[in-house]
N, C-alpha and C. Protein backbone atom coordinates (compact mmCIF):
# COMPACT_ATOMS: atom_id res chain seq x y z
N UNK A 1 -5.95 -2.53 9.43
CA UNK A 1 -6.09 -1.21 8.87
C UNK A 1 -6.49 -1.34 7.40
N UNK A 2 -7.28 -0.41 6.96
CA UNK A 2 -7.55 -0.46 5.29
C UNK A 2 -6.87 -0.26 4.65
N UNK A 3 -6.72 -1.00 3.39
CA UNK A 3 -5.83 -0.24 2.70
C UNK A 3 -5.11 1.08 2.25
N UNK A 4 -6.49 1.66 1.88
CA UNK A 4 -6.24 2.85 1.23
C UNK A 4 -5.86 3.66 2.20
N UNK A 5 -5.48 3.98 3.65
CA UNK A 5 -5.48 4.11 4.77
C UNK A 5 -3.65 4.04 4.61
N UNK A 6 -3.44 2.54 4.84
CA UNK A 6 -2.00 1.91 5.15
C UNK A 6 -1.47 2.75 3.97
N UNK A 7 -1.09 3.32 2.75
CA UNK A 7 -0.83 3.16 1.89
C UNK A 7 -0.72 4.67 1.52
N UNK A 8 -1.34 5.66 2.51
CA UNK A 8 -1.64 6.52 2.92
C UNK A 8 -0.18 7.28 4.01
N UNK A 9 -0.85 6.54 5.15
CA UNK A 9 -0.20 6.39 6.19
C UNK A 9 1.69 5.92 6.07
N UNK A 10 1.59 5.06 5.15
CA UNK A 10 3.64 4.51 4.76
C UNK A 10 3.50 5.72 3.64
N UNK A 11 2.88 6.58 2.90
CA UNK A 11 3.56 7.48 1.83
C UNK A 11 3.49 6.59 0.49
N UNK A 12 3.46 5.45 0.56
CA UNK A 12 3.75 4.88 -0.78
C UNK A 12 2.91 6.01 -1.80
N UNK A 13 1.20 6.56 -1.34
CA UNK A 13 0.65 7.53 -2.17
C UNK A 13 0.23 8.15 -1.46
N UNK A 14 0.15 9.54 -1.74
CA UNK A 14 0.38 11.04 -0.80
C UNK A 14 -1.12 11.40 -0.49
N UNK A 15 -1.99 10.69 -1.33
CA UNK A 15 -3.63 10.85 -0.66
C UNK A 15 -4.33 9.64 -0.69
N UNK A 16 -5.31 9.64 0.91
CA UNK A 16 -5.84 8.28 0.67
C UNK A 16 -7.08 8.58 -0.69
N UNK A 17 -7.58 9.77 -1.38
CA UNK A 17 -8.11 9.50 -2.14
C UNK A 17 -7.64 8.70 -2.97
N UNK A 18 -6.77 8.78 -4.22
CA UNK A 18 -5.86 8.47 -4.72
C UNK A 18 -5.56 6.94 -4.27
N UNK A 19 -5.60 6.61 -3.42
CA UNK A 19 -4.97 4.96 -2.93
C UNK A 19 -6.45 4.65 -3.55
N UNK A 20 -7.41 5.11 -2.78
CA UNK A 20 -9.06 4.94 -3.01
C UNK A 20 -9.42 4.72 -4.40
N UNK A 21 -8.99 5.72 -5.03
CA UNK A 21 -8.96 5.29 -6.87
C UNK A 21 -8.04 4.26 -7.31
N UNK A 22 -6.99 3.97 -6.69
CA UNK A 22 -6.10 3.09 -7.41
C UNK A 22 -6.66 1.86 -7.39
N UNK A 23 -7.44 1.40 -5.90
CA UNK A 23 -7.86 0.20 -5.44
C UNK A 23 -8.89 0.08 -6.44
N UNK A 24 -9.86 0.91 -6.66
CA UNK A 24 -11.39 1.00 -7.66
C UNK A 24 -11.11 0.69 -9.15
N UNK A 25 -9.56 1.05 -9.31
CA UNK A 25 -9.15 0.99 -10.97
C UNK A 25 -8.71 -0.14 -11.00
N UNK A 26 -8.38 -0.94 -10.08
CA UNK A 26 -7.72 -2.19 -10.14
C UNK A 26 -6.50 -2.02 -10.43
N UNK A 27 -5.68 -1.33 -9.74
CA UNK A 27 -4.31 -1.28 -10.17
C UNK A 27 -3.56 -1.50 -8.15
N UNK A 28 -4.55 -2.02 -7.89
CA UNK A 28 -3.80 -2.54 -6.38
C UNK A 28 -3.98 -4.07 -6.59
N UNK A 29 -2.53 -4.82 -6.13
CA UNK A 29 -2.90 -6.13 -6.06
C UNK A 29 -2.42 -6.90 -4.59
N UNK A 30 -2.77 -7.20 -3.28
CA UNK A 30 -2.65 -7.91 -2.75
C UNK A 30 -2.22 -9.40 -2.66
N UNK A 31 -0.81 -9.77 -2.19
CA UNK A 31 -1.11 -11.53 -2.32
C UNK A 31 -1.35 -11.98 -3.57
N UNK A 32 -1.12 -11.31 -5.13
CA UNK A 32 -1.40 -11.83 -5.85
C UNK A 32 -3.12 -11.55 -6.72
N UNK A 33 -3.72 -11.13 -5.13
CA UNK A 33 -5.48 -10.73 -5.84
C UNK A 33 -5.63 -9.66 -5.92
N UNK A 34 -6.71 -8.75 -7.19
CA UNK A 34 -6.94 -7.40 -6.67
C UNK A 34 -7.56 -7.11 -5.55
N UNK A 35 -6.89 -5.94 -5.16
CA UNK A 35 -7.79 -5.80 -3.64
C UNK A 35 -8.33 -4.50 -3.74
N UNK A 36 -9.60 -4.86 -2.95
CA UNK A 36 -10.58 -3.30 -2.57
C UNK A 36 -10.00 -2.17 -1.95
N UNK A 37 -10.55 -1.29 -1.47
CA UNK A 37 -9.76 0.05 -0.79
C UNK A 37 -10.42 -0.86 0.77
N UNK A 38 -11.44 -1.20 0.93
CA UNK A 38 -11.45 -2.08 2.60
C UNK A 38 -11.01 -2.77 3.20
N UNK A 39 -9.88 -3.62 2.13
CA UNK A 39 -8.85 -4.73 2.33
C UNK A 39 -8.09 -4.50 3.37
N UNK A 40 -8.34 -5.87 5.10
CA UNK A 40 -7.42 -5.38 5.79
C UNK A 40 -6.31 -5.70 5.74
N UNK A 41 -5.07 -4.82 5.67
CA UNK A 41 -3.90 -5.47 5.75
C UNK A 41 -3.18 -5.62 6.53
N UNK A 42 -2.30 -6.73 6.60
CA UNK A 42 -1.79 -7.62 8.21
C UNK A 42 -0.19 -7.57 6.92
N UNK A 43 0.68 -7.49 8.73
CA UNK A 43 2.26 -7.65 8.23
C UNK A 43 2.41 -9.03 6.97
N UNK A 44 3.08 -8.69 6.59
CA UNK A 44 3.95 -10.23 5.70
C UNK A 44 2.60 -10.23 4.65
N UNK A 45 1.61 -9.41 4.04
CA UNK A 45 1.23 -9.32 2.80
C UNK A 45 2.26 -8.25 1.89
N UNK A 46 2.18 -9.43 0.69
CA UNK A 46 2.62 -8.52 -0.44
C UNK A 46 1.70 -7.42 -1.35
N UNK A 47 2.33 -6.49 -1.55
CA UNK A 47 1.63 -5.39 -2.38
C UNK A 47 2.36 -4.93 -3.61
N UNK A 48 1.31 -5.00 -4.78
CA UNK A 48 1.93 -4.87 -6.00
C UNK A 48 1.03 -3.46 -6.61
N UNK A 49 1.32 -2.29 -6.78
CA UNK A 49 1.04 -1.35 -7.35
C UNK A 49 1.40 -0.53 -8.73
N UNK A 50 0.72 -0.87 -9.27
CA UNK A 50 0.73 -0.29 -10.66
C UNK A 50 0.06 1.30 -10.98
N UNK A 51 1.10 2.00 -10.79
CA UNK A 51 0.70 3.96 -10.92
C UNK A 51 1.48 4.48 -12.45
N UNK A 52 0.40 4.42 -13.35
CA UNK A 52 1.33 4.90 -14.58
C UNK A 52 2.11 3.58 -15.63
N UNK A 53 2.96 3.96 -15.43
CA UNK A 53 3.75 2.84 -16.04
C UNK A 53 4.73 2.19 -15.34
N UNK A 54 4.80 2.45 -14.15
CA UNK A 54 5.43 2.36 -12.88
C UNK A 54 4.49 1.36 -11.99
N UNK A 55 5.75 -0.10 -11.63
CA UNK A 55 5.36 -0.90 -10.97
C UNK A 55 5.66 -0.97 -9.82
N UNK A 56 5.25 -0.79 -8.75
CA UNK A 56 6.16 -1.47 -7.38
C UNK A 56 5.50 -2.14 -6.13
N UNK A 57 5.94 -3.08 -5.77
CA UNK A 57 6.12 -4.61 -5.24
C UNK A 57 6.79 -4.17 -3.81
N UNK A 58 5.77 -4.68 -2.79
CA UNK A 58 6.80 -4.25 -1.25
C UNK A 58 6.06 -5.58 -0.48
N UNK A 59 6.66 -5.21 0.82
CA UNK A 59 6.01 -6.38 1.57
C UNK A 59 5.54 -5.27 2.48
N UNK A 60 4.45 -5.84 3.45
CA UNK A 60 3.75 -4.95 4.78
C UNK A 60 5.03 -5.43 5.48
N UNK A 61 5.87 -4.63 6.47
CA UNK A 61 6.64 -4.97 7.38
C UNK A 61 5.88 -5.04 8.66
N UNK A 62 4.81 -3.88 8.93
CA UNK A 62 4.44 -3.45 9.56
C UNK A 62 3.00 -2.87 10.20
N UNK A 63 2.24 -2.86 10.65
CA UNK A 63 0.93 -1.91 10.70
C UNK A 63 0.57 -0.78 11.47
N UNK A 64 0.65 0.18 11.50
CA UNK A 64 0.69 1.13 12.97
C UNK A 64 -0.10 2.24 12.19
N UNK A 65 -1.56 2.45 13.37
CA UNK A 65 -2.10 3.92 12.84
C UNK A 65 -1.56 5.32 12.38
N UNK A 66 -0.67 5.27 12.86
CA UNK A 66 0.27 6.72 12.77
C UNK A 66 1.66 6.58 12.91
N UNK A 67 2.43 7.37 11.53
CA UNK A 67 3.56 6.93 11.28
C UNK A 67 3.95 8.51 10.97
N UNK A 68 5.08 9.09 11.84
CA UNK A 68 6.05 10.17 11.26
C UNK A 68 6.71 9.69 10.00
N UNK A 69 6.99 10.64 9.32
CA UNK A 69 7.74 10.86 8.09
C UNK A 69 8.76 9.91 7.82
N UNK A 70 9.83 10.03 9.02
CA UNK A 70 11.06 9.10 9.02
C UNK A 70 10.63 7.82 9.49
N UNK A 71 9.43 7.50 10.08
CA UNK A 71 9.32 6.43 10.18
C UNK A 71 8.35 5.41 9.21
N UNK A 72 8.02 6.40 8.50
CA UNK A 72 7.03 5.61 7.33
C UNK A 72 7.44 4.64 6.68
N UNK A 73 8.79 4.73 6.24
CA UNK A 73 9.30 4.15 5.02
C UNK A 73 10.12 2.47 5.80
N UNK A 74 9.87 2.61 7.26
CA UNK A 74 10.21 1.23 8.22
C UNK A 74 9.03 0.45 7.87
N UNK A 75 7.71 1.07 7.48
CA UNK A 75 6.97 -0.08 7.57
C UNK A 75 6.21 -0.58 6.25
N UNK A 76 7.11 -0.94 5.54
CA UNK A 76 7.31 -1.48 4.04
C UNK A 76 8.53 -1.59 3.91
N UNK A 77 8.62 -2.78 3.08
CA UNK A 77 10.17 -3.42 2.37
C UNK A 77 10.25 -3.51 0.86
N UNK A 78 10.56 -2.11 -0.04
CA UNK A 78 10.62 -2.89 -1.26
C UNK A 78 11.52 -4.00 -2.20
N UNK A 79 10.63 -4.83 -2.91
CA UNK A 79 10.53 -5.64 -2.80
C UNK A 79 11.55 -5.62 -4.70
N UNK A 80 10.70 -4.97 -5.38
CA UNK A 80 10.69 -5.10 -7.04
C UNK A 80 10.36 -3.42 -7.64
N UNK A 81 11.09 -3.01 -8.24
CA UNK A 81 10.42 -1.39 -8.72
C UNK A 81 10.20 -1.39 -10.36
């Protein structure tokens, strides 16, 4: 799944535009690298997001096209805030 998609989809940010800009500003980091908004992501990558002055660090637990509300927050582990 794409990033800006996954990232979307868990809530971490409430529009995939928005994920879409974060990835373009370079404030998404994958594994350590910046990553694009096309980046696919697979369970057991780390994600480091920088929104503001606000850092936070999760792991992919998970990947699933469609996630209810209560179940969003199962598929990410944070990690560091």
């Amino acid at each position: 799944m794409r990033l800006d998609k996954y990232l979307k989809i868990s809530r971490i940010i409430k529009r995939r535009t928005v994920a879409n800009e974060a990835c373009d500003a370079g404030r998404v980091f994958v594994n350590g690298k910046q990553a694009r908004a096309s980046y696919d992501v697979k369970a057991g990558d780390l994600l480091e997001i920088t929104l503001g002055e606000r850092t936070l660090k999760a792991e992919v637990l998970s990947v699933t096209e469609y996630a209810r509300k209560e179940e969003a927050a199962g598929l990410y582990r944070v990690i560091e805030e």
